[in-house]
PDB file of N, CA and C in Angstrom:
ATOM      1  N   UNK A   1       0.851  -1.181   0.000  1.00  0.00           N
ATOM      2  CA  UNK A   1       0.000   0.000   0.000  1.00  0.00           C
ATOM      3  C   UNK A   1       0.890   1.235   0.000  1.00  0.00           C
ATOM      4  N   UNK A   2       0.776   2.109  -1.040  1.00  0.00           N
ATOM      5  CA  UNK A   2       1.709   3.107  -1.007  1.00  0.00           C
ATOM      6  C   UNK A   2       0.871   3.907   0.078  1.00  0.00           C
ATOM      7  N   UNK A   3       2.133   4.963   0.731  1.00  0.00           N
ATOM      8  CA  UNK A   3       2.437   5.712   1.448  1.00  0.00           C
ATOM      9  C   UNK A   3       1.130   7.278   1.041  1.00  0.00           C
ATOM     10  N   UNK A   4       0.416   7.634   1.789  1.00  0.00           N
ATOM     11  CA  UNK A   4      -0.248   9.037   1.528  1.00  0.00           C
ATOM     12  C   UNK A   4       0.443   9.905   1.457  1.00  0.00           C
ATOM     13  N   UNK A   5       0.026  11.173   0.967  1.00  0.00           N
ATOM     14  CA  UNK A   5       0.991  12.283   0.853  1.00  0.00           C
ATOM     15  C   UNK A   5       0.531  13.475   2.077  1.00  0.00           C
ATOM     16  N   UNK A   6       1.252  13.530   3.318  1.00  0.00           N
ATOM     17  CA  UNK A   6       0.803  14.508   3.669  1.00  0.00           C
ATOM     18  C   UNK A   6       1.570  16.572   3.427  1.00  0.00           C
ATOM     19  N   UNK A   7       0.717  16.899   3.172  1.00  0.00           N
ATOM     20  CA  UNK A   7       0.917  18.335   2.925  1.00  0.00           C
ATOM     21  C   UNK A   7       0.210  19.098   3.485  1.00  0.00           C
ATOM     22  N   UNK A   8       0.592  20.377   3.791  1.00  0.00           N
ATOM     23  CA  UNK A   8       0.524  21.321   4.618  1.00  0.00           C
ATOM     24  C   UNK A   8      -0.722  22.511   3.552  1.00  0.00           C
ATOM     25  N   UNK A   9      -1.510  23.305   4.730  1.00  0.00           N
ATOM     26  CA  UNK A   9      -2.568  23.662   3.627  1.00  0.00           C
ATOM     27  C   UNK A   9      -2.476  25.046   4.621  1.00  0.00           C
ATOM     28  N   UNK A  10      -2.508  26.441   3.993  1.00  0.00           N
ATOM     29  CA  UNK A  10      -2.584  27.543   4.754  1.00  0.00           C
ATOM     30  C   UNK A  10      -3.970  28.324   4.392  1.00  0.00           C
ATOM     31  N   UNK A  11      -5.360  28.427   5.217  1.00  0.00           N
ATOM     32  CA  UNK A  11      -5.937  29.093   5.117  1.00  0.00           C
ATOM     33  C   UNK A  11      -5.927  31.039   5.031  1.00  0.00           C
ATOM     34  N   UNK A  12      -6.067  31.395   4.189  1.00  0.00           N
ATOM     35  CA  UNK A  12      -6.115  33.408   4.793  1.00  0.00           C
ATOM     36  C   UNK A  12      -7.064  33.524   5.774  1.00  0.00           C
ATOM     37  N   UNK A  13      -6.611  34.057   6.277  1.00  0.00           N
ATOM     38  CA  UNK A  13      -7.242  35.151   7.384  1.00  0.00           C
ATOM     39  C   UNK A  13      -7.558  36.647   7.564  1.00  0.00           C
ATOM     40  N   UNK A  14      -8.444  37.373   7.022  1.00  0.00           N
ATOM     41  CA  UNK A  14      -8.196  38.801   7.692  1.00  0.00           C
ATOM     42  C   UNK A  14      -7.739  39.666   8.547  1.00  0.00           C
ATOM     43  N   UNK A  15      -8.140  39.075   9.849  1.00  0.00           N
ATOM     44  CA  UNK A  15      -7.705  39.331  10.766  1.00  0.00           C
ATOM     45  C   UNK A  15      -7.315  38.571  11.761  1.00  0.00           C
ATOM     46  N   UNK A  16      -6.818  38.350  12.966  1.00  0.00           N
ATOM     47  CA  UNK A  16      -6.639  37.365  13.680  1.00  0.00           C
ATOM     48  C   UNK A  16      -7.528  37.259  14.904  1.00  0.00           C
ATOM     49  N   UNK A  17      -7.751  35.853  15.010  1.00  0.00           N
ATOM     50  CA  UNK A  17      -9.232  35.735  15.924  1.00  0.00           C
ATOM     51  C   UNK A  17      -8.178  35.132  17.351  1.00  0.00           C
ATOM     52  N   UNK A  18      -9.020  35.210  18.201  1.00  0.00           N
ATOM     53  CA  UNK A  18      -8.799  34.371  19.689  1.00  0.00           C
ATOM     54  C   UNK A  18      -9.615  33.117  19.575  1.00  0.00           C
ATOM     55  N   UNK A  19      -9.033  31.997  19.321  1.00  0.00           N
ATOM     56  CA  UNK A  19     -10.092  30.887  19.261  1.00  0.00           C
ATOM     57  C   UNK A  19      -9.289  29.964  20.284  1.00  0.00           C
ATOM     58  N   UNK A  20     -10.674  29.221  20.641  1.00  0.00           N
ATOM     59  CA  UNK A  20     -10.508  28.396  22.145  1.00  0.00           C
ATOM     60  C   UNK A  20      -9.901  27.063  21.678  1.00  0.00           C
ATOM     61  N   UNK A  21      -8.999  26.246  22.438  1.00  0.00           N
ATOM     62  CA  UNK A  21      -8.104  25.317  21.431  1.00  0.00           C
ATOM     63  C   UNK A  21      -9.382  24.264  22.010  1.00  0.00           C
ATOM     64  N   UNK A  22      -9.955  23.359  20.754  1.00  0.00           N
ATOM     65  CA  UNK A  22     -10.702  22.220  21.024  1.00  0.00           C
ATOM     66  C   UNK A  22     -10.170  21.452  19.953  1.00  0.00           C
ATOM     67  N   UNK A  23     -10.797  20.253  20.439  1.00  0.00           N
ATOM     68  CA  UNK A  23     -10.509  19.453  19.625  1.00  0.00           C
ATOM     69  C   UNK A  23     -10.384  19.151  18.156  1.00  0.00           C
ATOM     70  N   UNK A  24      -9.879  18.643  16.737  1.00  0.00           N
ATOM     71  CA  UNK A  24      -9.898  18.863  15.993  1.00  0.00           C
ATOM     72  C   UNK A  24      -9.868  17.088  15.301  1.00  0.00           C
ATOM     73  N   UNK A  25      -9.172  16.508  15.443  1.00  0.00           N
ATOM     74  CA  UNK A  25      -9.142  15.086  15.027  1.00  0.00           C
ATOM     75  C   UNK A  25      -8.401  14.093  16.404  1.00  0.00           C
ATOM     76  N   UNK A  26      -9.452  13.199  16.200  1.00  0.00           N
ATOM     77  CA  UNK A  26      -8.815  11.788  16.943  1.00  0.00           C
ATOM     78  C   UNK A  26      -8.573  10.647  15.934  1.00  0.00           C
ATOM     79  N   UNK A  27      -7.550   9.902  16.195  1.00  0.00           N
ATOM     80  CA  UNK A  27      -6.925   8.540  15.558  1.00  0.00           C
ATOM     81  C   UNK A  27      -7.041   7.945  15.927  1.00  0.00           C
ATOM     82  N   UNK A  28      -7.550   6.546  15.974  1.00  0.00           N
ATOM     83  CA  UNK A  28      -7.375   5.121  16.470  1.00  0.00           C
ATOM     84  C   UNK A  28      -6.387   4.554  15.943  1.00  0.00           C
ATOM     85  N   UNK A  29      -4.915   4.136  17.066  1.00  0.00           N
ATOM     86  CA  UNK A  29      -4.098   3.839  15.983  1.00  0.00           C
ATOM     87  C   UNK A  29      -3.888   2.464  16.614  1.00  0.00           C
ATOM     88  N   UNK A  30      -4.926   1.705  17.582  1.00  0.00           N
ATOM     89  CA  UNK A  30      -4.268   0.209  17.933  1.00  0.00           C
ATOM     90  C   UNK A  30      -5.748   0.486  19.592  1.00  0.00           C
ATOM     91  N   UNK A  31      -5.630  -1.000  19.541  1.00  0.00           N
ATOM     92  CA  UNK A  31      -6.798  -1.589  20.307  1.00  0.00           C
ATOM     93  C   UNK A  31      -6.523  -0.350  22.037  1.00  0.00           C
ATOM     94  N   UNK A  32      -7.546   0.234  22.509  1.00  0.00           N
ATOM     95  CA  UNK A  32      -7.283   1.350  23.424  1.00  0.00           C
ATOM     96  C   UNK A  32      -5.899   2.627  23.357  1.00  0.00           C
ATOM     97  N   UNK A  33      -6.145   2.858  22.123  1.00  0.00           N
ATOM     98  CA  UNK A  33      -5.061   3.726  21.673  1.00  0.00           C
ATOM     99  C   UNK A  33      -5.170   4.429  20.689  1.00  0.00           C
ATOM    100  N   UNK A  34      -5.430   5.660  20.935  1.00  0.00           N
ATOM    101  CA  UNK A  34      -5.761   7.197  19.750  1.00  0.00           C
ATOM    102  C   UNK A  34      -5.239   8.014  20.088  1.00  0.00           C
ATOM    103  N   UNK A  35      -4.485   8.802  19.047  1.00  0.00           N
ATOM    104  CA  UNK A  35      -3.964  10.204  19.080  1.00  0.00           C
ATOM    105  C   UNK A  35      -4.885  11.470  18.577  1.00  0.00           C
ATOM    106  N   UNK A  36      -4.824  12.529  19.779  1.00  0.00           N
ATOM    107  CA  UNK A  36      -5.864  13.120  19.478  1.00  0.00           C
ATOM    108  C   UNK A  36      -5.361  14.365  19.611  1.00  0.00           C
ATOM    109  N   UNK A  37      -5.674  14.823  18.433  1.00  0.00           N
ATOM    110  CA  UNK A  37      -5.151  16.679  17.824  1.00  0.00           C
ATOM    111  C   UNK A  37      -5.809  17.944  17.855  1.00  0.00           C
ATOM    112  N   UNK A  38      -5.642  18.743  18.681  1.00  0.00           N
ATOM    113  CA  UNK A  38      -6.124  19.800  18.846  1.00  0.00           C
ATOM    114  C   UNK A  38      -5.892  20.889  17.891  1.00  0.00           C
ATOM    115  N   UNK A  39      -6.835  21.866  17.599  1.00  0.00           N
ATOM    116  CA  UNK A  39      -6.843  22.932  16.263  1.00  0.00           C
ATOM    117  C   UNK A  39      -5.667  24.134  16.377  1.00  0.00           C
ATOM    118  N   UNK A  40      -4.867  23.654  18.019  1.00  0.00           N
ATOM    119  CA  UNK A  40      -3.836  24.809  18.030  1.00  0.00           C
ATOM    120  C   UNK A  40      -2.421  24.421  17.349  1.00  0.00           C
ATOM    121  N   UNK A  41      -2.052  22.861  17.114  1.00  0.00           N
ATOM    122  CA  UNK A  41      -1.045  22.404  17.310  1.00  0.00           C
ATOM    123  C   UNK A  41      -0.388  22.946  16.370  1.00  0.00           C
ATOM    124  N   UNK A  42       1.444  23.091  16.295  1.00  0.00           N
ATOM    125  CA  UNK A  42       2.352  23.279  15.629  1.00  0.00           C
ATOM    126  C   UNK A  42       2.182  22.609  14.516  1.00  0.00           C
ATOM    127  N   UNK A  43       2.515  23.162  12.975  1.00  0.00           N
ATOM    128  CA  UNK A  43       2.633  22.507  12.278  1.00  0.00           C
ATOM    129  C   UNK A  43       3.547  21.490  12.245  1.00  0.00           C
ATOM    130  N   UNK A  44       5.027  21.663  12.585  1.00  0.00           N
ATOM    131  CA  UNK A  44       5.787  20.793  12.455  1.00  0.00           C
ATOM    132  C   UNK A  44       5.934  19.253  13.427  1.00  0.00           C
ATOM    133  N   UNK A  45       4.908  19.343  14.250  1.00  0.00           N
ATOM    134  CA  UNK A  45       4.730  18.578  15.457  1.00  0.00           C
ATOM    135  C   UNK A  45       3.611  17.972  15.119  1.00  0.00           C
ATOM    136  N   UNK A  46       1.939  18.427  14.059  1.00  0.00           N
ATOM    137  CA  UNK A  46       1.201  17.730  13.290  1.00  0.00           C
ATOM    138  C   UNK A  46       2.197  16.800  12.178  1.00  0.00           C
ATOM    139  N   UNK A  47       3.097  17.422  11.761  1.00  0.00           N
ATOM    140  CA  UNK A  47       3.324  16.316  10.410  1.00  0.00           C
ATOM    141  C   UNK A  47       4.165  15.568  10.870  1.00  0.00           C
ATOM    142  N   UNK A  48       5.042  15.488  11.706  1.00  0.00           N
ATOM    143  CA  UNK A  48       5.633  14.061  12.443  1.00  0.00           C
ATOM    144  C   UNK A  48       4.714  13.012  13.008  1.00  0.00           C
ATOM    145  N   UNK A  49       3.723  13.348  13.953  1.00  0.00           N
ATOM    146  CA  UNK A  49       2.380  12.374  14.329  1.00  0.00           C
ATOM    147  C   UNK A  49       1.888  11.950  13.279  1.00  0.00           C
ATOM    148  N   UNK A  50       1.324  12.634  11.983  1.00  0.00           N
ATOM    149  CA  UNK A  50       0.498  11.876  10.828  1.00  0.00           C
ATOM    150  C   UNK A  50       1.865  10.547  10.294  1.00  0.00           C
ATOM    151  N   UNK A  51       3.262  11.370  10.306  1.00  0.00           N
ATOM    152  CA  UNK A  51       4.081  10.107   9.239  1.00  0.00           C
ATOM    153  C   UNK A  51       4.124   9.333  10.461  1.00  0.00           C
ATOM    154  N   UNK A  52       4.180   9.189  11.381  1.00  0.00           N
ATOM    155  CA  UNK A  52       4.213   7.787  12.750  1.00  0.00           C
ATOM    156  C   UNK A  52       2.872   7.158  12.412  1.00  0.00           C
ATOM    157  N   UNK A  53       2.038   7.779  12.417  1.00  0.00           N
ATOM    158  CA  UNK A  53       0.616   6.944  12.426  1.00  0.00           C
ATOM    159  C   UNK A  53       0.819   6.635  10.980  1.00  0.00           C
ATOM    160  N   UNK A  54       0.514   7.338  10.027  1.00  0.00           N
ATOM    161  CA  UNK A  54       0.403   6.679   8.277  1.00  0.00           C
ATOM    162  C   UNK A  54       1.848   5.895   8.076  1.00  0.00           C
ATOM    163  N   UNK A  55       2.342   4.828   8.947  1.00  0.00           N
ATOM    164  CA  UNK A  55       3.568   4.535   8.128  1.00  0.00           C
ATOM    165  C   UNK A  55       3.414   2.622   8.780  1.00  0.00           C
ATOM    166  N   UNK A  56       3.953   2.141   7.551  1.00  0.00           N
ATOM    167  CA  UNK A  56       3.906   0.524   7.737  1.00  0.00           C
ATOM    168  C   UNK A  56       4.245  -0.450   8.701  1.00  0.00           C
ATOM    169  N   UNK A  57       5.586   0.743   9.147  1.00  0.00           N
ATOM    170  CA  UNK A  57       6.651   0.118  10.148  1.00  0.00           C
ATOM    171  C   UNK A  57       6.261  -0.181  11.122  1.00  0.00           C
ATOM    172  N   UNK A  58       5.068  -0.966  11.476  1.00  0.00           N
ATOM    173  CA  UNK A  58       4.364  -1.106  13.376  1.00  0.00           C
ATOM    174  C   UNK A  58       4.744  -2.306  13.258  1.00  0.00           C
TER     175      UNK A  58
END
């Protein structure tokens, strides 16, 4: 099964809002075990978690 491509996506903004950090995605990545991502997180700290979870090597 090839590998997904993850890439980075930048919405515009007008102005900048105060938004409350909630939840944004959970993973099930193994029997009582999900990683779960909040809408504040670092980009560079989202795309290391997606290639650990999307990758063959378990």
């Amino acid at each position: 099964m090839a590998k997904p491509d993850i890439v980075q996506i930048k919405m515009d903004q007008s102005e900048p809002q105060l938004r409350a950090t909630t939840k944004a995605l959970q993973i099930k990545v193994g029997t009582n075990k999900s990683v779960i991502v909040y809408n504040r997180i670092n980009n560079y700290i989202l795309e290391a978690i997606l290639k650990a979870v999307f990758t063959d090597d378990h």
